[in-house]
Protein backbone atom coordinates (compact mmCIF):
# COMPACT_ATOMS: atom_id res chain seq x y z
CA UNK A 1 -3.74 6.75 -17.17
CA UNK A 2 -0.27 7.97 -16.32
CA UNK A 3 1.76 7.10 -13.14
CA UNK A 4 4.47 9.19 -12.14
CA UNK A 5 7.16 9.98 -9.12
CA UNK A 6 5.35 12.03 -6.41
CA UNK A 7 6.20 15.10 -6.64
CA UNK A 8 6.20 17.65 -4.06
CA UNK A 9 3.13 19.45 -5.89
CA UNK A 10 1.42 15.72 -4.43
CA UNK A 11 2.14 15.43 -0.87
CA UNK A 12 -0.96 17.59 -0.11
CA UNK A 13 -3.48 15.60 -2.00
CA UNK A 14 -1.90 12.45 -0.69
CA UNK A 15 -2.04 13.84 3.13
CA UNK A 16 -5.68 14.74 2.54
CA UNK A 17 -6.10 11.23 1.21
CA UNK A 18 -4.78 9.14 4.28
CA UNK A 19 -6.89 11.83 6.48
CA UNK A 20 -9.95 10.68 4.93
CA UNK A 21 -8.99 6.96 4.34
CA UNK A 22 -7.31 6.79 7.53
CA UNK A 23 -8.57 9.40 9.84
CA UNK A 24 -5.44 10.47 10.06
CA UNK A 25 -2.31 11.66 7.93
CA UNK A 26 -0.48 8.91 9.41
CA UNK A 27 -0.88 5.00 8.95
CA UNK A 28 0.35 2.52 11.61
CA UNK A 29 1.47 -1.10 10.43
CA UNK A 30 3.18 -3.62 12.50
CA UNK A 31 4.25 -1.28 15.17
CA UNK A 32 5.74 1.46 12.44
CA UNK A 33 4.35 4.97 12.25
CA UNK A 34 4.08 6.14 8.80
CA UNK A 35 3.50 9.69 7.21
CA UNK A 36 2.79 8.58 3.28
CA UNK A 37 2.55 12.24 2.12
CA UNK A 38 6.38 12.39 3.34
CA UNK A 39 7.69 9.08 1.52
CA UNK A 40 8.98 8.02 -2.17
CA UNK A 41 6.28 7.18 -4.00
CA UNK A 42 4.19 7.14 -7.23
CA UNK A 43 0.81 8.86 -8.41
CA UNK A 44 -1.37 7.82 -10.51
CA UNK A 45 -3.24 10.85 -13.11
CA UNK A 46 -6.50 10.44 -15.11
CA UNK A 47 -7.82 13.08 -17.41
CA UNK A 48 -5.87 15.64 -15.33
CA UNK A 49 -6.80 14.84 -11.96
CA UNK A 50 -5.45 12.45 -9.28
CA UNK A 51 -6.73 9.03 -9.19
CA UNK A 52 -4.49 7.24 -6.97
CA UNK A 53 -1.51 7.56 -4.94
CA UNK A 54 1.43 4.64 -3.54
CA UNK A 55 4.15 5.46 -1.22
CA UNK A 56 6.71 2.88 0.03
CA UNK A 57 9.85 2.92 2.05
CA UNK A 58 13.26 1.84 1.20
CA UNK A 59 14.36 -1.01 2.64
CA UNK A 60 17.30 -3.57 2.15
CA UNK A 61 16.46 -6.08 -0.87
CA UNK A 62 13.53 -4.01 -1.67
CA UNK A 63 10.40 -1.98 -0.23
CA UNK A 64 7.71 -2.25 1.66
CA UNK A 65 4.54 -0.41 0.13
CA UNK A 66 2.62 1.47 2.85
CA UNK A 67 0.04 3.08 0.84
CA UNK A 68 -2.06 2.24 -1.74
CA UNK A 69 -5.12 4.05 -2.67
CA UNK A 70 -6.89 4.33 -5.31
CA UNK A 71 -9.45 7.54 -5.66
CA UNK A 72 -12.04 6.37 -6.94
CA UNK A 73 -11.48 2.40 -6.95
CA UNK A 74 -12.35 0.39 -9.68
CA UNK A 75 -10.44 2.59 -12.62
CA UNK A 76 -6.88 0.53 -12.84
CA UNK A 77 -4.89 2.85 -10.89
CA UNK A 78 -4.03 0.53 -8.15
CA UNK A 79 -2.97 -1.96 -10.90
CA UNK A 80 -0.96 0.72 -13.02
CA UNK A 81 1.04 1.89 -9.81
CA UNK A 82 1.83 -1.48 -8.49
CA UNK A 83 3.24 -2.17 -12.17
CA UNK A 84 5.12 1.14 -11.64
CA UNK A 85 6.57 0.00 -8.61
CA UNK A 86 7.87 -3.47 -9.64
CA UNK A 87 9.47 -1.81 -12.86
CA UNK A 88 11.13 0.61 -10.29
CA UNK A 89 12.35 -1.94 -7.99
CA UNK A 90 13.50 -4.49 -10.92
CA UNK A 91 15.21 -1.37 -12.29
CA UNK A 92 16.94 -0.76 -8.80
CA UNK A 93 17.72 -4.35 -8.15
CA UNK A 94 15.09 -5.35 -5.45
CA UNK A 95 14.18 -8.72 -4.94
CA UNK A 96 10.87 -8.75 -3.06
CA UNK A 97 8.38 -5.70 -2.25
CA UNK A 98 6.28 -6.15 0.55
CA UNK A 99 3.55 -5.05 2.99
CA UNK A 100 0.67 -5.56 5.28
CA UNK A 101 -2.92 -4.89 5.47
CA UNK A 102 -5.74 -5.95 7.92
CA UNK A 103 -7.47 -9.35 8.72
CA UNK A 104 -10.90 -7.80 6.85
CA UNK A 105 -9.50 -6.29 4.18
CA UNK A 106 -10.79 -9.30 1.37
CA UNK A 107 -10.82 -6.75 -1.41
CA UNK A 108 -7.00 -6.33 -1.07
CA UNK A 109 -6.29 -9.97 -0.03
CA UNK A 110 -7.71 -10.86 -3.99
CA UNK A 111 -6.30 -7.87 -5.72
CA UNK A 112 -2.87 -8.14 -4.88
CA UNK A 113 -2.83 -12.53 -4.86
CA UNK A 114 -4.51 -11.97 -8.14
CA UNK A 115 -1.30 -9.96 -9.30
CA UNK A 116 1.48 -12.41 -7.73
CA UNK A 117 1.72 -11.68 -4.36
CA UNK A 118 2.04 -14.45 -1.83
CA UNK A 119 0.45 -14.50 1.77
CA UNK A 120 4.15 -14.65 4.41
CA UNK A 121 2.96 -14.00 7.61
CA UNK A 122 0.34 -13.63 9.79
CA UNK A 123 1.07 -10.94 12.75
CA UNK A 124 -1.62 -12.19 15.24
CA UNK A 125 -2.77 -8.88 17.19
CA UNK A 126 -1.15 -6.64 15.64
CA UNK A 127 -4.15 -4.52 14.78
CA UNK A 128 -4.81 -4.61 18.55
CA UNK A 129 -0.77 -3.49 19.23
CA UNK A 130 -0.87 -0.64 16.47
CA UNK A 131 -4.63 0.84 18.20
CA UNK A 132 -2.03 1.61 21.24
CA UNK A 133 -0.11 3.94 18.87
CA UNK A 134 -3.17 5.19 16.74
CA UNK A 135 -6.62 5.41 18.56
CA UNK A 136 -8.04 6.17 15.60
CA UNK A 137 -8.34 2.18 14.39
CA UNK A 138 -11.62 0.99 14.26
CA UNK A 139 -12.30 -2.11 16.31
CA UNK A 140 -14.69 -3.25 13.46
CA UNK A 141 -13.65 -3.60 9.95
CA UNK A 142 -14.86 -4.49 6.73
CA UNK A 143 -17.82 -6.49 6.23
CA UNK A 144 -18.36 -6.67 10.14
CA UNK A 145 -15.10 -8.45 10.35
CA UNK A 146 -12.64 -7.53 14.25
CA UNK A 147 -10.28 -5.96 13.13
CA UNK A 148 -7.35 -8.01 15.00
CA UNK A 149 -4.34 -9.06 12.80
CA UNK A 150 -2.12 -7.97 10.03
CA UNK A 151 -1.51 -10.20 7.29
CA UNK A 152 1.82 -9.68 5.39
CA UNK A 153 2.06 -10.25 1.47
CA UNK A 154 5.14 -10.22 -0.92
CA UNK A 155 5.88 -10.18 -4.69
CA UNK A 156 9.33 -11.49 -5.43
CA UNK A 157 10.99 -9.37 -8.22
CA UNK A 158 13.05 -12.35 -10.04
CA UNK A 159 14.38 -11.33 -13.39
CA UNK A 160 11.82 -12.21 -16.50
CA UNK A 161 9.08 -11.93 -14.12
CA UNK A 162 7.20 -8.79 -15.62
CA UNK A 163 3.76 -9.46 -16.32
CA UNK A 164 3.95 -13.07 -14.83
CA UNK A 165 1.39 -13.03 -11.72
């Protein structure tokens, strides 16, 4: 698998990939409207084709990721681009990435505390606040679970820390 920067040859596979992940080419988190297809990001390739896509934003001391995708799951792309980012941001001198996902989203709650990423927050109704903005967000999620509140994870980037979940 190779991960590289998105290019601009990418933005239209990743916009097609939030429409069908997200209904939309635009994801809402925590009151933020983002465009992925428009951000910095990283792609993942597998026997020529894309397999997975991550886009983050800038911020100070780091980034906050704001997609993550992986198409089709289960093949190490979502692994290989978080890698990708973290030897980005230890490369720019970031301290922390971060981001959010949804109260049923158990799949990504283990996959990224399985890879050193600590539960912060807990953003009670945010879900509920960011359906305002975008319609779009089901009011049922994953495995039957309301979809109500954001949960916000981050990986500290200390020095020496590659590999170490």
């Amino acid at each position: 698998m190779e991960v590289r920067p998105l290019s601009d040859a990418d933005r239209p596979w990743v916009a097609g990939l939030c429409a069908r992940l997200f209904a939309s080419e635009e994801v809402v988190a925590l009151g933020r409207v983002h465009r992925p297809a428009a951000l910095p990001g990283l792609v993942a390739w597998e026997g020529g084709e894309h397999c997975g896509a991550l886009s983050y934003r800038e911020e100070p001391g780091g980034a906050e990721v704001v997609l993550l995708a992986a198409d089709p799951p289960g093949r190490g792309a979502g692994s290989a681009l978080l890698a990708a980012l973290e030897a980005l941001g230890r490369a720019r001198g970031w301290e922390r990435l971060r981001l959010a996902t949804s109260n049923d989203n158990t799949a990504a709650l283990r996959f990224y505390q399985s890879r050193g990423w600590d539960l912060v927050a807990l953003h009670r109704g945010a879900v509920q606040r960011d359906r305002a903005v975008k319609p779009e967000i089901p009011r049922c999620g994953q495995d039957g679970i309301p979809l109500c509140h954001a949960l916000e994870l981050e990986r500290r980037l200390a020095p020496g820390e590659e590999g170490a979940p």
